[in-house]
Each structure stands twice: as C-alpha cells, then as structure tokens.
N, C-alpha and C. Protein backbone atom coordinates (compact mmCIF):
# COMPACT_ATOMS: atom_id res chain seq x y z
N UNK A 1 58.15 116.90 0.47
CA UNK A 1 58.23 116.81 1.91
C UNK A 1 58.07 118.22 2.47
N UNK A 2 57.39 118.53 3.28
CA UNK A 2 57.14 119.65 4.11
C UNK A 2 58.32 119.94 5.51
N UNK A 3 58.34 120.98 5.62
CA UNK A 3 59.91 121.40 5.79
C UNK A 3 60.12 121.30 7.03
N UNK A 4 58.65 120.57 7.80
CA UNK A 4 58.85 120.66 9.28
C UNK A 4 58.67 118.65 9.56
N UNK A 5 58.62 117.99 8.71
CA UNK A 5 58.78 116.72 8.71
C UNK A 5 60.00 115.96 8.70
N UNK A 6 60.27 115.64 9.09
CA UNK A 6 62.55 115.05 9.31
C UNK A 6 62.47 114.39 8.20
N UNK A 7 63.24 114.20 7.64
CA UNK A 7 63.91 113.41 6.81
C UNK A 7 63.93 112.12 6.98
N UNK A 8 63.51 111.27 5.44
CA UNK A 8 62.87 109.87 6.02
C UNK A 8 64.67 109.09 5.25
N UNK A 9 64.79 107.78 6.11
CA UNK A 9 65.96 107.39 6.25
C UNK A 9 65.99 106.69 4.17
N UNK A 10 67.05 106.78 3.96
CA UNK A 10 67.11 106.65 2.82
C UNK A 10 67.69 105.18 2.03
N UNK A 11 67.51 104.59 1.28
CA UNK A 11 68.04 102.70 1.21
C UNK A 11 69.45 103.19 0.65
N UNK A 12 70.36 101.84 1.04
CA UNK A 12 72.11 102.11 0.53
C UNK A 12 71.80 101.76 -0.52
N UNK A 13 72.94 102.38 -1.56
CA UNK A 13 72.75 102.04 -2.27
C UNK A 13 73.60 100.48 -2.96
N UNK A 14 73.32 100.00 -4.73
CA UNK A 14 73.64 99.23 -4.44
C UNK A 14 75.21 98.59 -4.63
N UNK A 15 75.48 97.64 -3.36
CA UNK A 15 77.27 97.26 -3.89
C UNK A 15 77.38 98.08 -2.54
N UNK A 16 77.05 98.92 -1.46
CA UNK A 16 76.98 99.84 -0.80
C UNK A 16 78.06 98.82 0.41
N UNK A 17 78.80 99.05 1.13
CA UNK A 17 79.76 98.25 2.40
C UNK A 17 79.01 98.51 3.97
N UNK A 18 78.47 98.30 4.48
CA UNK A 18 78.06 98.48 5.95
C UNK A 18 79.36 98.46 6.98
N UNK A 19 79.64 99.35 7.80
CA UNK A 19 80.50 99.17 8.56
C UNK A 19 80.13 99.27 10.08
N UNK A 20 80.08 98.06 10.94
CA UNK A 20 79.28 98.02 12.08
C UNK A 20 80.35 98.14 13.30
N UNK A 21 79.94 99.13 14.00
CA UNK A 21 80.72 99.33 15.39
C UNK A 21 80.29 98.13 16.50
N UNK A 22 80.99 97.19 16.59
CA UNK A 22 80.47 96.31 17.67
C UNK A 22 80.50 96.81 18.70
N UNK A 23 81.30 97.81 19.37
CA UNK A 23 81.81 98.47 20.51
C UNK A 23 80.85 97.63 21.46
N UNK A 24 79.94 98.17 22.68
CA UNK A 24 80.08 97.16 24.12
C UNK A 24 78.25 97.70 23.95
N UNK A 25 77.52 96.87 23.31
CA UNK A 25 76.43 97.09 23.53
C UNK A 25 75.58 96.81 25.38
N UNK A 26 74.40 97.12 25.15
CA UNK A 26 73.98 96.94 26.75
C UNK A 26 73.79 95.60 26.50
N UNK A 27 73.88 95.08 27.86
CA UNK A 27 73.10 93.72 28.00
C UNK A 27 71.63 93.97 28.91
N UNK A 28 70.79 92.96 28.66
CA UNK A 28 69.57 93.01 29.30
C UNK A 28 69.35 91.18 29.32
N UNK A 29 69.22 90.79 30.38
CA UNK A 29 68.26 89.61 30.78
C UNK A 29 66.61 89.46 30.47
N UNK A 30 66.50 88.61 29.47
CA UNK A 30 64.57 88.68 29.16
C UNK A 30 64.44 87.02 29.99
N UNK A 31 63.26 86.77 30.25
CA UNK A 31 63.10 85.82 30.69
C UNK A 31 60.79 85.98 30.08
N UNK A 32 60.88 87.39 29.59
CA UNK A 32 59.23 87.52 29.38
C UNK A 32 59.50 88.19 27.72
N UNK A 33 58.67 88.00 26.67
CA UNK A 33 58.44 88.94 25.69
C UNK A 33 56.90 88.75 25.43
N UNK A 34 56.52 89.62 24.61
CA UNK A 34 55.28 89.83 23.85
C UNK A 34 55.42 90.40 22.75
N UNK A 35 54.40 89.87 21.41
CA UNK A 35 55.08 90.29 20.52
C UNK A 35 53.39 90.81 19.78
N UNK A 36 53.57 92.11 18.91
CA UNK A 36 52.32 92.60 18.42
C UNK A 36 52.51 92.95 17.12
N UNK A 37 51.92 93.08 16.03
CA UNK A 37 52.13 93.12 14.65
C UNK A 37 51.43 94.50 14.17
N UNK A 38 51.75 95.34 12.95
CA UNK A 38 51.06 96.14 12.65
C UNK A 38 51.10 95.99 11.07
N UNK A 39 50.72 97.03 10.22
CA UNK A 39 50.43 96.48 8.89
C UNK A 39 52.08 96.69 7.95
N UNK A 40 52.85 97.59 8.94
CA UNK A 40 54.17 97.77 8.50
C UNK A 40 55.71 97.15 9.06
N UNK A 41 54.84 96.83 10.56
CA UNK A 41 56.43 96.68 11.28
C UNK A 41 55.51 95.38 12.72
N UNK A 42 56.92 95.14 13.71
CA UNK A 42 56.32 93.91 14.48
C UNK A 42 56.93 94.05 15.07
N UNK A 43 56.45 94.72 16.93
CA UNK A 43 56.98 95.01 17.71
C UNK A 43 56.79 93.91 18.85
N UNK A 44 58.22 94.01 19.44
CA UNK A 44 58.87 93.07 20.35
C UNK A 44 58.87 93.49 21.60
N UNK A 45 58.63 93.31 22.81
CA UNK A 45 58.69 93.78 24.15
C UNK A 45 59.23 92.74 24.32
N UNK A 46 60.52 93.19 25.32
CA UNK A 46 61.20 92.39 26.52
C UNK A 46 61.21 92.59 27.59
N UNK A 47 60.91 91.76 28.81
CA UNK A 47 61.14 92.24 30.17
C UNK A 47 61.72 91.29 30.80
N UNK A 48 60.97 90.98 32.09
CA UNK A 48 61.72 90.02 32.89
C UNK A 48 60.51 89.84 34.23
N UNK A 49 60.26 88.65 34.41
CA UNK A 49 59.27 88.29 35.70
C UNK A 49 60.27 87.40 36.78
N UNK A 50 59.88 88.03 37.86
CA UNK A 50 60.56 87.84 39.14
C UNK A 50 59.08 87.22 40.19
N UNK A 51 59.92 86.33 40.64
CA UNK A 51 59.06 86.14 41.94
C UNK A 51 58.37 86.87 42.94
N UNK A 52 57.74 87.06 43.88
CA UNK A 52 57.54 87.92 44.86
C UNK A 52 58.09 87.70 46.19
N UNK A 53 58.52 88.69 46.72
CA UNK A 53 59.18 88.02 48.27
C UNK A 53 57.65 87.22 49.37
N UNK A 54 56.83 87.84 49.42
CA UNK A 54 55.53 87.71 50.40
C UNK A 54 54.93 86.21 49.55
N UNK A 55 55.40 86.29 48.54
CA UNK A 55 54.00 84.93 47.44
C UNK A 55 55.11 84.78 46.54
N UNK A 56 55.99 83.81 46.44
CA UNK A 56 56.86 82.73 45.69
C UNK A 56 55.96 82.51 44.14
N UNK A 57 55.05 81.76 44.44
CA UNK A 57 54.15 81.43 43.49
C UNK A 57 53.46 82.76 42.11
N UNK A 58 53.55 83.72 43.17
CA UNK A 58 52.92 85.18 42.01
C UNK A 58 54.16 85.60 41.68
N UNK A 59 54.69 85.52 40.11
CA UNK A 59 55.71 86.15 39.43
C UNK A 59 54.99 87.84 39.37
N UNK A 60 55.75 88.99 39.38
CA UNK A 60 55.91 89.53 38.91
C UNK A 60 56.22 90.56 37.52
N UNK A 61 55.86 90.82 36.37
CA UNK A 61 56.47 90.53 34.94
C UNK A 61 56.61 92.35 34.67
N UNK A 62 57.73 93.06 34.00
CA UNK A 62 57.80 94.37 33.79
C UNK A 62 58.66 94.33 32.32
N UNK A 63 57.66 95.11 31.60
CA UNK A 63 58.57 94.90 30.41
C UNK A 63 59.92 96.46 30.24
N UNK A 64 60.93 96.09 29.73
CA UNK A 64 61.54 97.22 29.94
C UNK A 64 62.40 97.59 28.27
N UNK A 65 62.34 96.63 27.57
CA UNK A 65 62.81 97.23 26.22
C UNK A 65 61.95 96.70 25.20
N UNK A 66 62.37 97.42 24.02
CA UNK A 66 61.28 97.17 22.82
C UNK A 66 61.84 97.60 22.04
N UNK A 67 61.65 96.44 20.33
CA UNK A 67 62.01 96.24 19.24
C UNK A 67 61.23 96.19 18.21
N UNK A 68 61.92 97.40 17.61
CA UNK A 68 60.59 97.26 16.11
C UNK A 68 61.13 96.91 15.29
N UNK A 69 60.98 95.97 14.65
CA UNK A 69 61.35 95.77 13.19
C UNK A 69 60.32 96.10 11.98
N UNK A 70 60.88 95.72 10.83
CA UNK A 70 59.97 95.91 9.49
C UNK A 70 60.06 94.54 9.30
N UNK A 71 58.91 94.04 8.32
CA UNK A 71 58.90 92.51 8.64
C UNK A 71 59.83 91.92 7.80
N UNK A 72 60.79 92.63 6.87
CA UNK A 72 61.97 92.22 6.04
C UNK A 72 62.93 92.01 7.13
N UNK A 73 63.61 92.58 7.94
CA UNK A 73 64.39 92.24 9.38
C UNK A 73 63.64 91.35 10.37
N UNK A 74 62.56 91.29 10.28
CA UNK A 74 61.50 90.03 11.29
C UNK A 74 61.85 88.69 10.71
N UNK A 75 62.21 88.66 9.69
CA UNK A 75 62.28 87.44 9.00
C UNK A 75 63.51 87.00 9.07
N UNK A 76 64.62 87.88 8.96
CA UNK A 76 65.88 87.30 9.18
C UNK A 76 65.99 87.42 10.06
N UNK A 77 65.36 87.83 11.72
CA UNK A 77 65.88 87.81 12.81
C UNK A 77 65.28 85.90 13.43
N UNK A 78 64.03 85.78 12.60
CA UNK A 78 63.31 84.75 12.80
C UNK A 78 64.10 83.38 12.13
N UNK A 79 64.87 83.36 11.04
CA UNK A 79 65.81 82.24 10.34
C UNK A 79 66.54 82.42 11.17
N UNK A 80 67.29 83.29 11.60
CA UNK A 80 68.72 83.31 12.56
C UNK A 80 68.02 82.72 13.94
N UNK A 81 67.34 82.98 14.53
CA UNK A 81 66.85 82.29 15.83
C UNK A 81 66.25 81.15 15.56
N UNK A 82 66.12 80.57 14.87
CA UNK A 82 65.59 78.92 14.33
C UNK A 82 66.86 78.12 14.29
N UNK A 83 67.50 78.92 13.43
CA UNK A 83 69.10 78.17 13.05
C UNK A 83 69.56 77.92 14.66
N UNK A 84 70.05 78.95 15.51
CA UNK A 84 70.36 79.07 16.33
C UNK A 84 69.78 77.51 17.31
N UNK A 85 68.87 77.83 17.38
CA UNK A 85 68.10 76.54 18.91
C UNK A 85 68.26 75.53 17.39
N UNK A 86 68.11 75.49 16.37
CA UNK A 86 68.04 73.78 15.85
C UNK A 86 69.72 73.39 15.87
N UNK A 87 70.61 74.47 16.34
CA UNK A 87 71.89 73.66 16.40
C UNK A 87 72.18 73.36 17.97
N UNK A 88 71.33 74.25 18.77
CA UNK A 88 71.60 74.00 20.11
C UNK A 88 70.90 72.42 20.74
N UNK A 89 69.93 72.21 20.02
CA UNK A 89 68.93 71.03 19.91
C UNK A 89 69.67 69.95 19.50
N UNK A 90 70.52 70.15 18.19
CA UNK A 90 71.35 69.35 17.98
C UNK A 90 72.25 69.13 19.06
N UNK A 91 72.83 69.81 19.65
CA UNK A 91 74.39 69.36 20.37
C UNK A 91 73.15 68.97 21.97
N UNK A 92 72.29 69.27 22.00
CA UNK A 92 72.02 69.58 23.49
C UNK A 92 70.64 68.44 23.81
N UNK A 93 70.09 68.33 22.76
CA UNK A 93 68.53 67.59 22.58
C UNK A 93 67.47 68.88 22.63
N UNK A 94 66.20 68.24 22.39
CA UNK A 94 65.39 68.92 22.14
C UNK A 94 64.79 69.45 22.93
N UNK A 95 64.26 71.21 23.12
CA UNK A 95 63.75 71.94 24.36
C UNK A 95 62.00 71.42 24.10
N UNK A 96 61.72 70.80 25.12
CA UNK A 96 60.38 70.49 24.97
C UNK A 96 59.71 71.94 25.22
C-alpha cells in the first residue's frame, strides 16, 4: 500500500462479537428510490416526490440519501425486506 492511500477496512475476525450502538438514528421519509448496480456494490437512492402547489397532478421527486451496499449485504437486506411485506401480507392481505 502506498503511504498516501487510507487504509482499506479490514474483515473481523473469526468468532469476532459486533457491538451495535442503536442510539437515535435519523429518520427520513422515502416515498421515491432508484436503484443502480456496479460490478462491486448496488447503490440505493432515496428521496421523496411531493405534489406541486400550481399543478396537483405534476409530482415533484428529489432524491436526498444514498446507500451502497456490497452485494453480500444487498442480499440480506433483500431476504429481510421480503420476509418483512410476506408477513405484513399475511396479517394485512396482499399489496397489489
């Protein structure tokens, strides 16, 4: 590694304990995403589209956060959000 390149993040090792600060993350309202792929990772945009005061009909759309994953975390974020709506589907019926 060349001495002006940062330091690349390193894997736990194994048996390793994670200890996660839940403390008070932000909240954000999405109501818009887009999602784009690359050959390493799969980035997520969130925003939010609003109506217009002058034209009801023309939403508005601004994206304001973004998520990269590696596609090893894409995948478990993707089982966990399946699980999620197929139990909400269950108690609730199905989101057409």
């Amino acid at each position: 590694m060349k001495a002006n390149e940062p330091d690349q993040p390193h894997p736990a090792p194994p048996g390793a304990q994670l200890r996660i600060d839940a403390g008070e993350p932000e909240t954000h309202y999405c109501n818009l995403t887009r999602v784009t792929a690359g050959p390493e990772e799969i980035i997520v945009d969130l925003g939010m589209t609003v109506p217009q005061p002058q034209n009801p009909q023309q939403l508005r759309g601004k994206f304001s956060d973004r998520v990269v994953l590696n596609y090893y975390n894409a995948k478990r974020l993707a089982m966990a959000l399946n699980a999620t709506v197929a139990r909400y589907e269950k108690r609730f019926g199905a989101i057409e």
